[in-house]
Protein backbone atom coordinates (compact mmCIF):
# COMPACT_ATOMS: atom_id res chain seq x y z
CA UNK A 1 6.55 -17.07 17.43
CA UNK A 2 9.53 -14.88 16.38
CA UNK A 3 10.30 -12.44 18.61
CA UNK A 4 9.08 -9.24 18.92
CA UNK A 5 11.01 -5.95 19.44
CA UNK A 6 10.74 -4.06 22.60
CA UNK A 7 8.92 -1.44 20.60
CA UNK A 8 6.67 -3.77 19.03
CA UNK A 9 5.41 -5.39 22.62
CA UNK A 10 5.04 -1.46 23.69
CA UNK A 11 2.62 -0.89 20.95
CA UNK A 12 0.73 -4.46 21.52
CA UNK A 13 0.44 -3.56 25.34
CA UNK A 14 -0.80 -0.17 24.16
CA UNK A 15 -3.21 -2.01 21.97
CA UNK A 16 -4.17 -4.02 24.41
CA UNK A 17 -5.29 -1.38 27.05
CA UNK A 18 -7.43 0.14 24.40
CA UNK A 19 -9.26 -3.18 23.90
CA UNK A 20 -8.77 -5.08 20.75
CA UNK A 21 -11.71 -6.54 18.95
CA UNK A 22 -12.30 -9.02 16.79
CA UNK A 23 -13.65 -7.66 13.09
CA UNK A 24 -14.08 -11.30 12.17
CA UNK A 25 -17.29 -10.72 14.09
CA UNK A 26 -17.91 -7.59 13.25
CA UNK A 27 -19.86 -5.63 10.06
CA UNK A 28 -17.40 -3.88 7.97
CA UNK A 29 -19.01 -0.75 9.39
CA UNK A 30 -18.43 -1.12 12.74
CA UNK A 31 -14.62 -1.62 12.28
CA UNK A 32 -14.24 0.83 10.22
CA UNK A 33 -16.40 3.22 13.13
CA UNK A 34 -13.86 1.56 15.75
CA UNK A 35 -11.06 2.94 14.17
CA UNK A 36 -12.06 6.05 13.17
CA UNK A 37 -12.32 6.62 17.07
CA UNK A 38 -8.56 6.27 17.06
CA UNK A 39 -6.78 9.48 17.80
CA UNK A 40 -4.97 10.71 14.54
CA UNK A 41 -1.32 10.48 14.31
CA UNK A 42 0.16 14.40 14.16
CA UNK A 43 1.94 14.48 10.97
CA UNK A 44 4.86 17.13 10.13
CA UNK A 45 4.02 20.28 7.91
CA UNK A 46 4.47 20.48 4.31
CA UNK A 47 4.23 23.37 1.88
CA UNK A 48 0.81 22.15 1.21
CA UNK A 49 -1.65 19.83 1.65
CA UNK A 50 -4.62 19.79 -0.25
CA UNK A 51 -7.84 18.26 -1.01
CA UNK A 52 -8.25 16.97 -4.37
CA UNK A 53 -10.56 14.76 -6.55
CA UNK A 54 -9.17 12.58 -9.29
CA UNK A 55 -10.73 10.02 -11.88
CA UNK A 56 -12.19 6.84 -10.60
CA UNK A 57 -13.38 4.02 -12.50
CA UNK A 58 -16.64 4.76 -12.50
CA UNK A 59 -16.72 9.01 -11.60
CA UNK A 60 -14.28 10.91 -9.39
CA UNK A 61 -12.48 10.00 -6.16
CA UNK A 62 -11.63 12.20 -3.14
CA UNK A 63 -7.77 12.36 -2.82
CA UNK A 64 -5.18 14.90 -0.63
CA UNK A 65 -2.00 15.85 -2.74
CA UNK A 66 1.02 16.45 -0.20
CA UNK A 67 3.33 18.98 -1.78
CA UNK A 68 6.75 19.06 0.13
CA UNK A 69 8.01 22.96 -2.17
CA UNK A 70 6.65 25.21 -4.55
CA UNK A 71 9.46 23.73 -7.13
CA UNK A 72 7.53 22.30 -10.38
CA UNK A 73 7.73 18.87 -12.14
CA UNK A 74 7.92 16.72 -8.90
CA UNK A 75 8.91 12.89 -9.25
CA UNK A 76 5.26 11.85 -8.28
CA UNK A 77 3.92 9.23 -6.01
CA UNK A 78 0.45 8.05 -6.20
CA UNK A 79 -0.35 6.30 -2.85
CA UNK A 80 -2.74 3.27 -1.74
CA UNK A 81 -3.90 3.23 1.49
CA UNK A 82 -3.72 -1.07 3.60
CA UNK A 83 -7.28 -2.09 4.65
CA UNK A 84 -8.02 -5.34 2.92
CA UNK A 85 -10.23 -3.46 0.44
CA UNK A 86 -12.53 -3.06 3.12
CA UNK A 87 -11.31 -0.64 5.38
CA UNK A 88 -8.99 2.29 5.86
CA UNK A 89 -9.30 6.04 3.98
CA UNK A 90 -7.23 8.96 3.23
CA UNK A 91 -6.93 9.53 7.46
CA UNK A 92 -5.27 6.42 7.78
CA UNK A 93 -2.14 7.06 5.49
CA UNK A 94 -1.76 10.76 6.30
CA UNK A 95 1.51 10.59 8.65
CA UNK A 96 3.47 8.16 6.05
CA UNK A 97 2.16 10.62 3.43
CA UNK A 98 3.53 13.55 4.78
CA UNK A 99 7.03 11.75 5.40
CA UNK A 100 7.11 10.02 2.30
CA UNK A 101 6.82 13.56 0.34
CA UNK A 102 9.17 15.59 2.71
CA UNK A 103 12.14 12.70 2.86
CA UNK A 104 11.56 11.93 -0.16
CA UNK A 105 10.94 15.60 -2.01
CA UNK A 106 8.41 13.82 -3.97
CA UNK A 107 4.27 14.80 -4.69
CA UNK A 108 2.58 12.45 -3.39
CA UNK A 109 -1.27 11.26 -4.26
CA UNK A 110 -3.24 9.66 -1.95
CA UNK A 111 -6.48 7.91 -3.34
CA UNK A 112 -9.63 7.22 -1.54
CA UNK A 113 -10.49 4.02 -3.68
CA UNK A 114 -13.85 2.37 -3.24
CA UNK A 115 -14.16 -0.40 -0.56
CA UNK A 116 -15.63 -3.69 -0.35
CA UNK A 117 -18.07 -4.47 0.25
CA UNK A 118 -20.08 -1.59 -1.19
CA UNK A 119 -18.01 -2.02 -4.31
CA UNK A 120 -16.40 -5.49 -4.57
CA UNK A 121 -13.78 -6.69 -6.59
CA UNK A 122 -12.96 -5.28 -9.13
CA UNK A 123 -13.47 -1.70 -7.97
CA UNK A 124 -10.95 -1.17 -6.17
CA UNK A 125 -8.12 -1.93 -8.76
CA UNK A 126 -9.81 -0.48 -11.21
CA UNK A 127 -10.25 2.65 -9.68
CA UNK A 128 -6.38 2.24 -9.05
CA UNK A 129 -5.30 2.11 -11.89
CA UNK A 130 -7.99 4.38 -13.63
CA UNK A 131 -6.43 7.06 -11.00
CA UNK A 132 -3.13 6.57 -12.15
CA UNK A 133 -4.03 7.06 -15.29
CA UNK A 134 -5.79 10.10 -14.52
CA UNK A 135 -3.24 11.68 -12.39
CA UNK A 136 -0.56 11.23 -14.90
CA UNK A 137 -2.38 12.52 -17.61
CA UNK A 138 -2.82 15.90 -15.37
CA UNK A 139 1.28 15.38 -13.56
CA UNK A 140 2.00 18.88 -15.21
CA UNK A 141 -1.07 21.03 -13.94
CA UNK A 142 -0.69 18.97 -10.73
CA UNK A 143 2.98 20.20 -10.01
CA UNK A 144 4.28 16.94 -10.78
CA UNK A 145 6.27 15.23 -13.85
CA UNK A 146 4.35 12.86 -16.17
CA UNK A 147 7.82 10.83 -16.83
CA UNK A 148 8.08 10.27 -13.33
CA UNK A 149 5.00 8.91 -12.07
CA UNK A 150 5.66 6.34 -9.12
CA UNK A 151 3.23 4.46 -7.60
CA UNK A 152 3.05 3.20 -3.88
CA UNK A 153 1.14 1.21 -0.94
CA UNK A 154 0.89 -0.61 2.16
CA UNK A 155 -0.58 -4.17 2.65
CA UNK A 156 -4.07 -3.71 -0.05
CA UNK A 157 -2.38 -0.69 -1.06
CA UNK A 158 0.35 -2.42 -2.44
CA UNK A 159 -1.55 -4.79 -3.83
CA UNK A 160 -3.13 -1.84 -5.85
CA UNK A 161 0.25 -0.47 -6.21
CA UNK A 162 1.42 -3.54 -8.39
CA UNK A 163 -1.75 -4.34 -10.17
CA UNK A 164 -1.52 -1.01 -11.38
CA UNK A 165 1.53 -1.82 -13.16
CA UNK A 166 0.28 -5.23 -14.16
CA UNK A 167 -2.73 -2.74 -16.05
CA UNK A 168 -0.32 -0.03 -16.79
CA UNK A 169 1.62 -2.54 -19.09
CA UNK A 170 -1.13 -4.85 -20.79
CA UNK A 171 -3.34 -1.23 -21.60
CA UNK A 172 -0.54 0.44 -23.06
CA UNK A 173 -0.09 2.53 -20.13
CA UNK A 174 0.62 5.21 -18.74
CA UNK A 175 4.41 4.68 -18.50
CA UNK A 176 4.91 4.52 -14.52
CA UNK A 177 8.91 5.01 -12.82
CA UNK A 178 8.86 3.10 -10.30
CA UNK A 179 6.73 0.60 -7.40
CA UNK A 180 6.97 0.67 -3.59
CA UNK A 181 5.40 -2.00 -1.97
CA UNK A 182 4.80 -2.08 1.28
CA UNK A 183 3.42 -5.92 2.51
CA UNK A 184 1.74 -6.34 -0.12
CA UNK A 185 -0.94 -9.27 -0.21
CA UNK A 186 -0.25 -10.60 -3.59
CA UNK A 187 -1.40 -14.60 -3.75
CA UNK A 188 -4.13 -16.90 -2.34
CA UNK A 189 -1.50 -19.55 -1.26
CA UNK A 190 -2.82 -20.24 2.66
CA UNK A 191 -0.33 -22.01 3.27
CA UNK A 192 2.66 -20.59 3.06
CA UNK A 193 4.88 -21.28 5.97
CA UNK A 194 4.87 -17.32 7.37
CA UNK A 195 0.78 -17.75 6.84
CA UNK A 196 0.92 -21.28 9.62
CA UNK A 197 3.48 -19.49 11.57
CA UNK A 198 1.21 -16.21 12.03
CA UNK A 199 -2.31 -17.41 11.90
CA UNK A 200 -2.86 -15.69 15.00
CA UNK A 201 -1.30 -12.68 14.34
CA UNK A 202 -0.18 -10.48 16.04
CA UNK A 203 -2.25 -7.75 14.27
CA UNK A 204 -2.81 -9.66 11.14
CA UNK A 205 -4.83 -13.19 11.54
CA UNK A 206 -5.52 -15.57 9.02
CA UNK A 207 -9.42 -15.03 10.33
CA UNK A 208 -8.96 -11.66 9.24
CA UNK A 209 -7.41 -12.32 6.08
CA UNK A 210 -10.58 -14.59 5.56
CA UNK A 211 -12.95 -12.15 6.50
CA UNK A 212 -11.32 -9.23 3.90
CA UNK A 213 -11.81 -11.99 0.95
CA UNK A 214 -15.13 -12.65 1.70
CA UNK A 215 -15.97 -8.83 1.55
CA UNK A 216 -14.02 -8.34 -1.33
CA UNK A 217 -15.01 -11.03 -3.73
CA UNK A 218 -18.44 -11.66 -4.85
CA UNK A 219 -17.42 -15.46 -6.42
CA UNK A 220 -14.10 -18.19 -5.80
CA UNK A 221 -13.79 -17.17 -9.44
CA UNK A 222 -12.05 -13.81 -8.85
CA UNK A 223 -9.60 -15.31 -6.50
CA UNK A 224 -7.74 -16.38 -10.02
CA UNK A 225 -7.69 -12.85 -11.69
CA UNK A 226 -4.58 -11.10 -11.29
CA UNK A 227 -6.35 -8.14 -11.03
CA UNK A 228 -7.04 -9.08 -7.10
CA UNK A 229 -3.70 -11.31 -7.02
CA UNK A 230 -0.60 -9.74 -9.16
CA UNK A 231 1.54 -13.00 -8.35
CA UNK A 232 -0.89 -14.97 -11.22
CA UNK A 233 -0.46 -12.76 -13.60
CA UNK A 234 1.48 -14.79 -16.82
CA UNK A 235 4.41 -12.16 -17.28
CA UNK A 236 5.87 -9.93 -14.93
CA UNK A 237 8.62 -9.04 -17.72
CA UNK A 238 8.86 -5.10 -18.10
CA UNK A 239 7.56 -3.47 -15.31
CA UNK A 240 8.89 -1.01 -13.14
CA UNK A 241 11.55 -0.64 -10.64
CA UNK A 242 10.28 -2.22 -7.56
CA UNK A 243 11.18 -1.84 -3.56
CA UNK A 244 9.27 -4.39 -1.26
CA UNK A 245 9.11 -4.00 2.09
CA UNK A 246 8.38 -6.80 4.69
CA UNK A 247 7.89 -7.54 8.38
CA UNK A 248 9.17 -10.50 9.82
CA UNK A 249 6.16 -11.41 11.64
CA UNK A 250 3.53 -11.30 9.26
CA UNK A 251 1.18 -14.30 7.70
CA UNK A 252 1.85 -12.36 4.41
CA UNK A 253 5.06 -11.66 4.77
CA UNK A 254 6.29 -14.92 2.27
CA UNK A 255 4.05 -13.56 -0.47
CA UNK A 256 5.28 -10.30 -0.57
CA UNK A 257 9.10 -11.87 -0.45
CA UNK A 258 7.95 -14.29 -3.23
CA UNK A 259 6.45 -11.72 -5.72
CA UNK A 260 10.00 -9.33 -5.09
CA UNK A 261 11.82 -12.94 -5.93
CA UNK A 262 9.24 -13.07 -8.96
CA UNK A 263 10.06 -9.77 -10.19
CA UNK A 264 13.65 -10.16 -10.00
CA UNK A 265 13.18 -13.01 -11.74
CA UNK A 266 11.34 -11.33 -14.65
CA UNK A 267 14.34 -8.82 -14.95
CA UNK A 268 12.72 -6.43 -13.12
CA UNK A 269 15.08 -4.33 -11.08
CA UNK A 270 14.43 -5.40 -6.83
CA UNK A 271 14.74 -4.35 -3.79
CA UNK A 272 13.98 -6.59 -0.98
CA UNK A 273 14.28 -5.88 2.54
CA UNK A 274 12.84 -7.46 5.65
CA UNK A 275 12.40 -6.16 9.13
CA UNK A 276 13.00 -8.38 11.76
CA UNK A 277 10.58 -8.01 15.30
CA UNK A 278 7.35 -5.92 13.74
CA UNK A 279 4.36 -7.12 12.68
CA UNK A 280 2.11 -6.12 9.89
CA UNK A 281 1.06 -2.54 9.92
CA UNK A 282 4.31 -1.57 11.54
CA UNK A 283 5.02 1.16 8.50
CA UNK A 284 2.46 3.77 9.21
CA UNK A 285 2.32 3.88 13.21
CA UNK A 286 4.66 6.49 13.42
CA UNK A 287 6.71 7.46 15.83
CA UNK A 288 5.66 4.49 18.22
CA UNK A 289 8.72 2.28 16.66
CA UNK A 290 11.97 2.78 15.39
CA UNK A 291 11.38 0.27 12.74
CA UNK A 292 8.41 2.68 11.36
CA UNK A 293 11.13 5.56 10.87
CA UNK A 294 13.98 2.89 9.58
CA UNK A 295 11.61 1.42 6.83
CA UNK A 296 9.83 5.14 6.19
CA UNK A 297 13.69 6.22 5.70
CA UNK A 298 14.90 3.59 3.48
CA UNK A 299 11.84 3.87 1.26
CA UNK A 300 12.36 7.90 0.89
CA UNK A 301 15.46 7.17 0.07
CA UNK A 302 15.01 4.44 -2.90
CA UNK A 303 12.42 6.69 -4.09
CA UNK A 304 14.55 9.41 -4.36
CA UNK A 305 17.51 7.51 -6.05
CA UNK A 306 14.93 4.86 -7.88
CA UNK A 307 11.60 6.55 -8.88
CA UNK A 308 13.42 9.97 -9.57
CA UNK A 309 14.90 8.57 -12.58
CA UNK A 310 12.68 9.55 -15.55
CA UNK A 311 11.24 5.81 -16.86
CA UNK A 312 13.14 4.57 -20.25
């Protein structure tokens, strides 16, 4: 296995003492119960942080907008929360939402999409990208500006992140500025080298990955719509800006790399960065590793200079 940072073991040995379970064994319930006992990570104060409901697919969605000032017409970020469509919640991305909008002096949206496997595939994007739409429709009234409408997420939030931009484009919009993708899980290729290398994790196994899907999907059908898996769709010509963000030792971390390769590819403007001794999830635990506040950093920062710019 690569090797871990010292920060990275300190957070494993952490982890360790709490007592890791396997979910692979577990009802999606349960986990998500197990890590609601979690303590929450103390985030820094905003201006204002407010609950908020926006347009779902199928009826409205609880969401908490994070406003950094009282200045109007924000650069807006709507933000995904990771769980593998299965788990996580508006909790779970509160610290990285509060430092995305202050380092970034952006809005930023965070959507409490429906889960799998109460609502499988396609819910989830769907509600996504029906969100989106929603939110950018209302940018003005919201404190934000409608020609700067970012979207963002880590792990299955960045998968919703850039399916939303898939949709964005083939439904004739809305016009979105810019994508930050944070690990995003974005093919069904098991067998890409980073998948072999990590199948036991740290974090992250390939059991787990296993375990998601078969929440998620009702039918091996769905595993070909782009709409779970952006990296099929036929044209990736045209969409936004992207920044993708990876961790060296991660089973996904090759997809993620791939689909920034297939983007710059498609003449889509790319920013690729890897983070060597981390392991998935590293991006929203905080203060525990200096990794967390490098990546957090760089992606306030290409927002700022990136997504800020009003979209063509």
């Amino acid at each position: 296995m690569a090797n871990l940072d010292e920060d990275a073991r300190k957070v494993l040995h952490v982890l360790a003492l709490r007592g890791q379970v396997d979910i692979t064994t577990m009802a999606p319930q349960e986990v998500r119960d197990y890590y609601a006992a979690f303590p929450s990570m103390p985030g820094r104060d905003l201006h204002e942080v407010t609950q908020i409901t926006v347009a779902g697919a199928q009826g409205d969605l609880p969401a908490r907008l994070y406003r950094p000032s009282a200045a109007p017409n924000l650069p807006t970020l709507v933000w995904f929360h990771g769980g593998g469509m299965v788990l996580g919640d508006l909790r779970s991305g509160d610290w990285v939402c509060r430092e995305l909008a202050a380092q970034a002096e952006t809005l930023v949206i965070s959507v409490d999409y429906r889960l799998a496997p109460e609502h499988k595939f396609p819910a989830g994007p769907e509600d996504a990208y029906a969100s989106v739409a929603w939110i950018a429709a209302h940018a003005t009234e919201l404190g934000g500006d409608p020609a700067r409408i970012c979207v963002g997420g880590d792990s299955a939030g960045g998968t919703l992140a850039a399916v939303s931009c898939l949709l964005a484009k083939s439904r004739s919009g809305p016009a979105i500025a810019a994508q930050l993708l944070i690990y995003p899980g974005t093919e069904t290729d098991l067998t890409r080298p980073s998948v072999i290398e990590f199948a036991q994790g740290p974090v992250l196994t390939l059991a787990a990955m296993l375990w998601f899907r078969a929440h998620f999907h009702s039918h091996d059908a769905e595993l070909a719509d782009p709409r779970a898996y952006p990296a099929l769709a036929e044209d990736h010509t045209g969409l936004p800006p992207a920044c993708v963000l990876t961790a060296e030792i991660d089973p996904i971390r090759d997809a993620g790399e791939i689909y920034a390769n297939t983007l710059a590819h498609a003449g889509v403007l790319t920013t690729l960065k890897r983070y060597n001794g981390v392991f998935h999830g590293f991006f929203t635990m905080g203060g525990a590793m200096a990794k967390t506040g490098e990546a957090v950093g760089d992606a306030a920062a290409w927002l700022k200079t990136i997504a800020a710019r009003p979209v063509a």
